[in-house]
PDB file of N, CA and C in Angstrom:
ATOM      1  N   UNK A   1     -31.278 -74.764 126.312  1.00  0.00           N
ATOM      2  CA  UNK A   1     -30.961 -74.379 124.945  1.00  0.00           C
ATOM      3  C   UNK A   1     -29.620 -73.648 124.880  1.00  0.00           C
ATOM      4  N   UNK A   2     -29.054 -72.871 125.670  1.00  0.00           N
ATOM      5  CA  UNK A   2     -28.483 -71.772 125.789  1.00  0.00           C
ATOM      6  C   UNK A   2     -26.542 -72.920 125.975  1.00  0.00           C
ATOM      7  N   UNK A   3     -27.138 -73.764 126.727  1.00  0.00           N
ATOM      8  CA  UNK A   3     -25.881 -74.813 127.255  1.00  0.00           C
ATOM      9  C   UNK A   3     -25.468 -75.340 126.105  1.00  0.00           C
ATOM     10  N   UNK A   4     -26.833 -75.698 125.067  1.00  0.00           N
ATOM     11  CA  UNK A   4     -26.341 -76.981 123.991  1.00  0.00           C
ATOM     12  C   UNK A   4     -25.690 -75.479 123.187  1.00  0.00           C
ATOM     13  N   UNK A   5     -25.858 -74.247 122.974  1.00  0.00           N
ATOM     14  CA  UNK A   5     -25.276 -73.817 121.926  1.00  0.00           C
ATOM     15  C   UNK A   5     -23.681 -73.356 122.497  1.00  0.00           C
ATOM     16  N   UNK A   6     -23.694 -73.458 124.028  1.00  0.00           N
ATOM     17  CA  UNK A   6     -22.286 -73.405 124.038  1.00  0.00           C
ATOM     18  C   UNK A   6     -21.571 -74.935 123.949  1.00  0.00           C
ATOM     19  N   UNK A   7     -22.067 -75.584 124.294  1.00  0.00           N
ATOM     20  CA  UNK A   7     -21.140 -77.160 123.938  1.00  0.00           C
ATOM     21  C   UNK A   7     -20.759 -77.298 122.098  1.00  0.00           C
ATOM     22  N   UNK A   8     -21.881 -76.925 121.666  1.00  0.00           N
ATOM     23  CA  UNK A   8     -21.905 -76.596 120.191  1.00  0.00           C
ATOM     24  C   UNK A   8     -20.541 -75.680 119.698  1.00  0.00           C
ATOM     25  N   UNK A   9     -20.464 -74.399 120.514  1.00  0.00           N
ATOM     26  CA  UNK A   9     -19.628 -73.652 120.079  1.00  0.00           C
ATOM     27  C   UNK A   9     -18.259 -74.403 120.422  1.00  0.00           C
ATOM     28  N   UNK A  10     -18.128 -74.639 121.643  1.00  0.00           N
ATOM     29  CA  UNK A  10     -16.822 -75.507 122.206  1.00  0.00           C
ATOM     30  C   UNK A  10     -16.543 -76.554 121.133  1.00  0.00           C
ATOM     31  N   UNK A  11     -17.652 -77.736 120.746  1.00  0.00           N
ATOM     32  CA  UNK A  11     -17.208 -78.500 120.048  1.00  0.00           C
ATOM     33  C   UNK A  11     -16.443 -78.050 118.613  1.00  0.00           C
ATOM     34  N   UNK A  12     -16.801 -77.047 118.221  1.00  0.00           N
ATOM     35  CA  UNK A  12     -16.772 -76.467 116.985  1.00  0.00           C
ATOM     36  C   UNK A  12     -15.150 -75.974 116.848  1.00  0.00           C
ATOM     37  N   UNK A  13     -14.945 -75.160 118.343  1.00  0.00           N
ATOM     38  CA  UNK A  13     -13.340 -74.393 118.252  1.00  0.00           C
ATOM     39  C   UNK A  13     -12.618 -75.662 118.245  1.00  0.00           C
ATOM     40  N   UNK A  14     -12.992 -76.486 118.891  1.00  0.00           N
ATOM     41  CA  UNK A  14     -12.061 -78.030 119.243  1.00  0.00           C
ATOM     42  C   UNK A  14     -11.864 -78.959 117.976  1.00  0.00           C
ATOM     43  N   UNK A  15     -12.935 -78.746 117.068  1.00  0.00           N
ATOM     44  CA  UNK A  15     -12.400 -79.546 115.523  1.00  0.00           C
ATOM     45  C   UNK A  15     -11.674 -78.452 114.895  1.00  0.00           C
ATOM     46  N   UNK A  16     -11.997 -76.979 115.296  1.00  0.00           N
ATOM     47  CA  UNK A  16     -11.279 -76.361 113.998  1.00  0.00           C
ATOM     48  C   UNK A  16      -9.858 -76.165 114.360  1.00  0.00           C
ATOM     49  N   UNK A  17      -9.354 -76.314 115.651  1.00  0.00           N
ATOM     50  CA  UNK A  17      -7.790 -76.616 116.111  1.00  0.00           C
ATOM     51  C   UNK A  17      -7.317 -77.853 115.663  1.00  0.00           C
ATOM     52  N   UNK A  18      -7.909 -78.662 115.681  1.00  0.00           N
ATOM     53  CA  UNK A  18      -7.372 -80.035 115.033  1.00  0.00           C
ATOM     54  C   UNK A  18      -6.921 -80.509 113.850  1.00  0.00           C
ATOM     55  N   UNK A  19      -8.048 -79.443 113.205  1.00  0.00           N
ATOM     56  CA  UNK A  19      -8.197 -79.065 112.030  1.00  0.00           C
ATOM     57  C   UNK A  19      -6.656 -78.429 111.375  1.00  0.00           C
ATOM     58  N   UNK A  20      -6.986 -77.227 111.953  1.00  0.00           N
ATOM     59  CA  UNK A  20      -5.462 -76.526 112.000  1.00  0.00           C
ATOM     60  C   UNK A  20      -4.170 -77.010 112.151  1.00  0.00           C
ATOM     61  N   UNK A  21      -4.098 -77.934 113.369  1.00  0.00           N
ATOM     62  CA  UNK A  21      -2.579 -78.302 113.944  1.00  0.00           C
ATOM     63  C   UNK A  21      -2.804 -79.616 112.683  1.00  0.00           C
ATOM     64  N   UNK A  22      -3.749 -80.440 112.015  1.00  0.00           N
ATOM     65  CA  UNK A  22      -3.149 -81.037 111.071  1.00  0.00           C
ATOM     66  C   UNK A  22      -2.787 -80.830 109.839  1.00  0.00           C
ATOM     67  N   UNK A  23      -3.231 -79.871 109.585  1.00  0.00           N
ATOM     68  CA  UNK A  23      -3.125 -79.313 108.523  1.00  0.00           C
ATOM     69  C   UNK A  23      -1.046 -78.262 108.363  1.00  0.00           C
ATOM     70  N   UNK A  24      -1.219 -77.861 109.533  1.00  0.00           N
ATOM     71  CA  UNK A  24      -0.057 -77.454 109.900  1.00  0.00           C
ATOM     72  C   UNK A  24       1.188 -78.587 109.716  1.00  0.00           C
ATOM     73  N   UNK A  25       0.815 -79.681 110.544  1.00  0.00           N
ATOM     74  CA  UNK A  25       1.654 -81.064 110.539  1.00  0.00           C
ATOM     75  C   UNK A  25       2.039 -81.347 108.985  1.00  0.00           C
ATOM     76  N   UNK A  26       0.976 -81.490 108.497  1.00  0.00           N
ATOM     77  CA  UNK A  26       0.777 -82.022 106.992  1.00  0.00           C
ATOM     78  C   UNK A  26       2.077 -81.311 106.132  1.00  0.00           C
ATOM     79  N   UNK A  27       1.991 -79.692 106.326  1.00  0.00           N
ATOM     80  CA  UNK A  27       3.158 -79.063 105.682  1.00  0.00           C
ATOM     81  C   UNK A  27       4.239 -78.795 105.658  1.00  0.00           C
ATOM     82  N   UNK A  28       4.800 -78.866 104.184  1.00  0.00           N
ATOM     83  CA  UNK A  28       6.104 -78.976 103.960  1.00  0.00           C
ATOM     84  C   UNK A  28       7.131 -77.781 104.227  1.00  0.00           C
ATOM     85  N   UNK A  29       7.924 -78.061 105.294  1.00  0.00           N
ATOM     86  CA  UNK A  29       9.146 -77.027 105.297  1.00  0.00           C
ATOM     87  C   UNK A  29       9.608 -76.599 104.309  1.00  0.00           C
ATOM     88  N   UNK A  30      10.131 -75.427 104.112  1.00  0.00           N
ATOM     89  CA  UNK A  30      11.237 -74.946 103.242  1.00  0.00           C
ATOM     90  C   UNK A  30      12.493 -76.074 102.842  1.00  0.00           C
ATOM     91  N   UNK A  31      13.289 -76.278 103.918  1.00  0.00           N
ATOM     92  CA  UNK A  31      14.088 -76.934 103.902  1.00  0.00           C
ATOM     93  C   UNK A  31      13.396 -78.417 103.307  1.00  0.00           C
ATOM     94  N   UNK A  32      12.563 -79.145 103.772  1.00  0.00           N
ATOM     95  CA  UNK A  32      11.820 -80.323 102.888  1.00  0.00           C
ATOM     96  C   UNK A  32      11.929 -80.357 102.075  1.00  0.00           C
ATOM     97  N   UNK A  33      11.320 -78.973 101.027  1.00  0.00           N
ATOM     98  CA  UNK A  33      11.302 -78.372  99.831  1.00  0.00           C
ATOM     99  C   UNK A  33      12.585 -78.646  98.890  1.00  0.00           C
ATOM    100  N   UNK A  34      13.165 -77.979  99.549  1.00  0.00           N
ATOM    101  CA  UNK A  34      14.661 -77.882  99.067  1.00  0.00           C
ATOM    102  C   UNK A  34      15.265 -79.135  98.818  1.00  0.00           C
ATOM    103  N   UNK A  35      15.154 -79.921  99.969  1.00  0.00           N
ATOM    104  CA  UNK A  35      15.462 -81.460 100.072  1.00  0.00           C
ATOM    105  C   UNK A  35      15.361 -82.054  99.106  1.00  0.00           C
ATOM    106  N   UNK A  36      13.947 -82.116  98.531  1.00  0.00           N
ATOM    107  CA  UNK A  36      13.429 -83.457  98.055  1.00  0.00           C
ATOM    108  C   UNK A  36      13.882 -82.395  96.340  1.00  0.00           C
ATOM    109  N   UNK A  37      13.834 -81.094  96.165  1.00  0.00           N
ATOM    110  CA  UNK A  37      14.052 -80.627  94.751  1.00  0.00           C
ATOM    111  C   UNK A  37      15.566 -80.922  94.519  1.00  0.00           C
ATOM    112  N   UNK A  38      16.479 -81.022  95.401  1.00  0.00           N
ATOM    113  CA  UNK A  38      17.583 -81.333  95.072  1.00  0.00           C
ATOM    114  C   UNK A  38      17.974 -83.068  94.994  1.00  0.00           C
ATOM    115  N   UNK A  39      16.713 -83.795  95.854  1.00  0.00           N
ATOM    116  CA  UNK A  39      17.197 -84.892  95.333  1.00  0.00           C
ATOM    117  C   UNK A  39      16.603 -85.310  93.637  1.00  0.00           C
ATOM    118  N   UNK A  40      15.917 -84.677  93.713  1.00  0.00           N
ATOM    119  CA  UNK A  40      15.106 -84.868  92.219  1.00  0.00           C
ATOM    120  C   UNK A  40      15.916 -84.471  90.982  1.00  0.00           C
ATOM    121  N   UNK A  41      16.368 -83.435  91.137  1.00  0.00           N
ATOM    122  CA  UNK A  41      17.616 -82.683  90.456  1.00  0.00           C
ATOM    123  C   UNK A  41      18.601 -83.471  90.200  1.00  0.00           C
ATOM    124  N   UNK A  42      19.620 -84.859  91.156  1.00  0.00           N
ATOM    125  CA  UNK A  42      20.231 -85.254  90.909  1.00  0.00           C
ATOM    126  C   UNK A  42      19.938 -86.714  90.323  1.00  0.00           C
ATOM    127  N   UNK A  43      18.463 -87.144  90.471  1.00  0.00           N
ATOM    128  CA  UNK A  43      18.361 -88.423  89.796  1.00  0.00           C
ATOM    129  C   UNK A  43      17.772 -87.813  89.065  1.00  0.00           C
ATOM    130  N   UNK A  44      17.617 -87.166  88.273  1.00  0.00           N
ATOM    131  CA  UNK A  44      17.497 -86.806  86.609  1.00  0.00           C
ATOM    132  C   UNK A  44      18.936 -86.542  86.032  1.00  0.00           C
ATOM    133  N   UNK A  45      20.334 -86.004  86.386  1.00  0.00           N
ATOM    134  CA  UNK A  45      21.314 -85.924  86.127  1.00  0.00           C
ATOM    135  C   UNK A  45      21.637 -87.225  85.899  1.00  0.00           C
ATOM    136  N   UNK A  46      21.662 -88.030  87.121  1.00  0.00           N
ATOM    137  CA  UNK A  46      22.497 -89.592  87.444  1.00  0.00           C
ATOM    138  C   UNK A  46      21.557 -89.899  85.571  1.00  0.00           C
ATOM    139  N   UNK A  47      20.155 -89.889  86.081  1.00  0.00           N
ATOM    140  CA  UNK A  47      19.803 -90.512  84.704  1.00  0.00           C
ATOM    141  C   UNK A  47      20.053 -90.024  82.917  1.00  0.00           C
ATOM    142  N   UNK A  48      19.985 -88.803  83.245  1.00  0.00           N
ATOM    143  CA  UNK A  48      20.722 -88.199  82.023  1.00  0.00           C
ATOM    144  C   UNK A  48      22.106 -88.631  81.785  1.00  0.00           C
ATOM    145  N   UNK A  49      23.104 -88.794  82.355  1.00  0.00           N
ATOM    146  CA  UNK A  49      24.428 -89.191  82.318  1.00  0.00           C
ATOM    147  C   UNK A  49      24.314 -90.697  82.043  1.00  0.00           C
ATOM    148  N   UNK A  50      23.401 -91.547  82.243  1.00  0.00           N
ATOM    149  CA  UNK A  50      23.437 -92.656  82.275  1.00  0.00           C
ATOM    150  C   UNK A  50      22.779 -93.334  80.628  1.00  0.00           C
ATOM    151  N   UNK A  51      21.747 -92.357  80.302  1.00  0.00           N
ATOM    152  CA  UNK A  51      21.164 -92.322  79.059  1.00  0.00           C
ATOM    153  C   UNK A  51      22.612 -91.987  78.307  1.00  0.00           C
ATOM    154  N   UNK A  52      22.827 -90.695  78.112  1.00  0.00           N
ATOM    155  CA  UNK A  52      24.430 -90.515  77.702  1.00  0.00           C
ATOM    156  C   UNK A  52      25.389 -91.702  77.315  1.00  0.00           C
ATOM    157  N   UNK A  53      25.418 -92.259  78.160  1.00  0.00           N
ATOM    158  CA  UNK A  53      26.756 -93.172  78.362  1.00  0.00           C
ATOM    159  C   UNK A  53      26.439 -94.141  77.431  1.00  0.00           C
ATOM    160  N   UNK A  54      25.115 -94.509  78.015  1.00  0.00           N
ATOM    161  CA  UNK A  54      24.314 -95.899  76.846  1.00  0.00           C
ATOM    162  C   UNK A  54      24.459 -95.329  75.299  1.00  0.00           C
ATOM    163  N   UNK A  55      23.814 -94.063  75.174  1.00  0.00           N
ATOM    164  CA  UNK A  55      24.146 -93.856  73.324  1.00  0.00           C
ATOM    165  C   UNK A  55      25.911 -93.657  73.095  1.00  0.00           C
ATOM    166  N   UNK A  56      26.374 -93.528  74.043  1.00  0.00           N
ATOM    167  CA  UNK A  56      27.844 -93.576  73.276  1.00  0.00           C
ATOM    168  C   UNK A  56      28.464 -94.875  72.796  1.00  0.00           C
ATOM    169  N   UNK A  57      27.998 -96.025  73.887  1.00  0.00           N
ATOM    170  CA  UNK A  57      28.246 -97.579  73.643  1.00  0.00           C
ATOM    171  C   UNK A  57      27.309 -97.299  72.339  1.00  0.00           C
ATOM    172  N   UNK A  58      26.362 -97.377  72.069  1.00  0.00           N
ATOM    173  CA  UNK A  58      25.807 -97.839  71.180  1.00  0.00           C
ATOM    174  C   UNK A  58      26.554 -97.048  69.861  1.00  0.00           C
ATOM    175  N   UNK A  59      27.047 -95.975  69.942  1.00  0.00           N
ATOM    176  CA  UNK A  59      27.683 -95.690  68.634  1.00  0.00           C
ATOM    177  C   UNK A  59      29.056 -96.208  68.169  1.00  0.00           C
ATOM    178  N   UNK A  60      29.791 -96.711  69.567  1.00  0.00           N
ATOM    179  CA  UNK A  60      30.669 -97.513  69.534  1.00  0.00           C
ATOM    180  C   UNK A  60      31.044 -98.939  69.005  1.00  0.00           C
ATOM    181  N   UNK A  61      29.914 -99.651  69.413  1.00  0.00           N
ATOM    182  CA  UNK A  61      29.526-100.795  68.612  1.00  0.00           C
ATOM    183  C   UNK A  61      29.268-100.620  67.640  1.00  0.00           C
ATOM    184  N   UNK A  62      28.552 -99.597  66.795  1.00  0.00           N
ATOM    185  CA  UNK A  62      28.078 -99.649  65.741  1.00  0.00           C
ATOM    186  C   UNK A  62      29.324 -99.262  64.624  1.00  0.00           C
ATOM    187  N   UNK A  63      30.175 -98.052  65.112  1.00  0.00           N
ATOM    188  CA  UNK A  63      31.369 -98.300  64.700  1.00  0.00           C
ATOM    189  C   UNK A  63      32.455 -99.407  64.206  1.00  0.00           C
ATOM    190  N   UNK A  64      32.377-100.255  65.393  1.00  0.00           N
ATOM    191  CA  UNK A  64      33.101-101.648  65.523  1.00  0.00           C
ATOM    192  C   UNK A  64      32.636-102.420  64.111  1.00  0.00           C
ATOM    193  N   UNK A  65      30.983-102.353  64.132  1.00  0.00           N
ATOM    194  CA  UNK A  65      30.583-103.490  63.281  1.00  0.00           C
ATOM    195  C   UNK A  65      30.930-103.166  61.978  1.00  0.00           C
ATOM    196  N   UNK A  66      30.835-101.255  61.581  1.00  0.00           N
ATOM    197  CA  UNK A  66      31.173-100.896  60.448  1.00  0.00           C
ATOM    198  C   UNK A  66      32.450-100.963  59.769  1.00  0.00           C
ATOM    199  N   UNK A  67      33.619-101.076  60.897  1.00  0.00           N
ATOM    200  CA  UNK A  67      34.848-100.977  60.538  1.00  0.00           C
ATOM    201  C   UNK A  67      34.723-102.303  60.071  1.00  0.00           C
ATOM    202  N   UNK A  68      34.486-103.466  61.106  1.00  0.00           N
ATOM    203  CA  UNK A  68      34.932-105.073  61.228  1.00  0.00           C
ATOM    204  C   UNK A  68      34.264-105.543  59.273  1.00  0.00           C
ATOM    205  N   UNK A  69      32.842-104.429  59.036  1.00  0.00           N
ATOM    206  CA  UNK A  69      32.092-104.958  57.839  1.00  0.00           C
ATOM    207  C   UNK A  69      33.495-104.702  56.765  1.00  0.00           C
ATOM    208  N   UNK A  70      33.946-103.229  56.939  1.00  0.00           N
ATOM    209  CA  UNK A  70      34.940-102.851  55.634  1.00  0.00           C
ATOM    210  C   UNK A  70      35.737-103.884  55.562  1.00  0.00           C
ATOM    211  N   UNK A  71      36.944-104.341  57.161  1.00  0.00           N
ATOM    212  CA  UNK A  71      37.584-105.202  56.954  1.00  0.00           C
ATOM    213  C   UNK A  71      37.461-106.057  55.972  1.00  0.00           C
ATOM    214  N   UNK A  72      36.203-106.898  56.496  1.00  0.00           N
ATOM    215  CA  UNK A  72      36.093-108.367  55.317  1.00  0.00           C
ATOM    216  C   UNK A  72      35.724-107.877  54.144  1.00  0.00           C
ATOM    217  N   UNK A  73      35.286-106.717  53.568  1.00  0.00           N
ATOM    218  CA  UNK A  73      35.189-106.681  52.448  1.00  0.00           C
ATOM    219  C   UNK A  73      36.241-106.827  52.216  1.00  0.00           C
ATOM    220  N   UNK A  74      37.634-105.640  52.222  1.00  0.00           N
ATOM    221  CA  UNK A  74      38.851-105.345  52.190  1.00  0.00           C
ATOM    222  C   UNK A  74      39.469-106.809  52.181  1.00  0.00           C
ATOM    223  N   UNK A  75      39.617-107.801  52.729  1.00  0.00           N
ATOM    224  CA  UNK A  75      39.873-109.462  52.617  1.00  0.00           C
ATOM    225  C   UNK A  75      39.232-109.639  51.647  1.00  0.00           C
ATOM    226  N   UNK A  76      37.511-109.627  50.854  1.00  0.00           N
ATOM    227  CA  UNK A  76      37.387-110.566  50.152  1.00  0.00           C
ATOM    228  C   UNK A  76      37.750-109.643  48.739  1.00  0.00           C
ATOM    229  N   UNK A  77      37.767-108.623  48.334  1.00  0.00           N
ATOM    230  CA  UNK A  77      38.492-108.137  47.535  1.00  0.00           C
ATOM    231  C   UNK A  77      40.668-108.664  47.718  1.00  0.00           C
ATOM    232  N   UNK A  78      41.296-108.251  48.268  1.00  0.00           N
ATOM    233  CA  UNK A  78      42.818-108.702  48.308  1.00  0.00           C
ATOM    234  C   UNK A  78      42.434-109.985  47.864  1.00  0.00           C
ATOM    235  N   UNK A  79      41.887-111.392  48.377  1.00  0.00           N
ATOM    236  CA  UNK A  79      41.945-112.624  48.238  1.00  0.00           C
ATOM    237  C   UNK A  79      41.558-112.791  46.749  1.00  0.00           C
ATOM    238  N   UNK A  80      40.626-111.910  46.340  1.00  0.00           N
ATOM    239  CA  UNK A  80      40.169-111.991  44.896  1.00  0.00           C
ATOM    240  C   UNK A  80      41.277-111.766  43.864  1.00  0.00           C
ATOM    241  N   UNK A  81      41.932-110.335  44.361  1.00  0.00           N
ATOM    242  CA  UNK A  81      42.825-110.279  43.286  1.00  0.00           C
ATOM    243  C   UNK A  81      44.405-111.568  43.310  1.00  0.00           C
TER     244      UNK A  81
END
């Protein structure tokens, strides 16, 4: 009886190290940390700048179409008179 409760105990320290060193493995460095928040940081920028860029084309065109609309009015009025 006395044997099985030390194999018992042995088995027990031997999962809870395993336990430990994976759990240890598993975690994230500081520096990791840092890593992955700064890459995150810059693909939300890249994408913010990129959103940006797209609404400026789009006000650009929309410009274009408004000017190009006055134009032909501006033609079909002159041609009228």
């Amino acid at each position: 009886m006395l044997i099985v409760l030390f194999r018992l105990r042995a088995m027990l320290r031997a999962e809870e190290q395993r336990y430990l060193r994976e759990m240890e493995a598993g975690e994230e460095t500081v520096l990791e940390r840092q890593a992955k928040m700064r890459e995150r940081a810059k693909f939300l920028k890249d994408k913010r700048e990129e959103e940006r860029l797209q609404f400026v084309q789009e006000k650009y065109d929309q410009q274009f179409r408004y000017g190009k609309q006055n134009y032909q009015c501006f033609d079909c009025v002159s041609s009228a008179l």
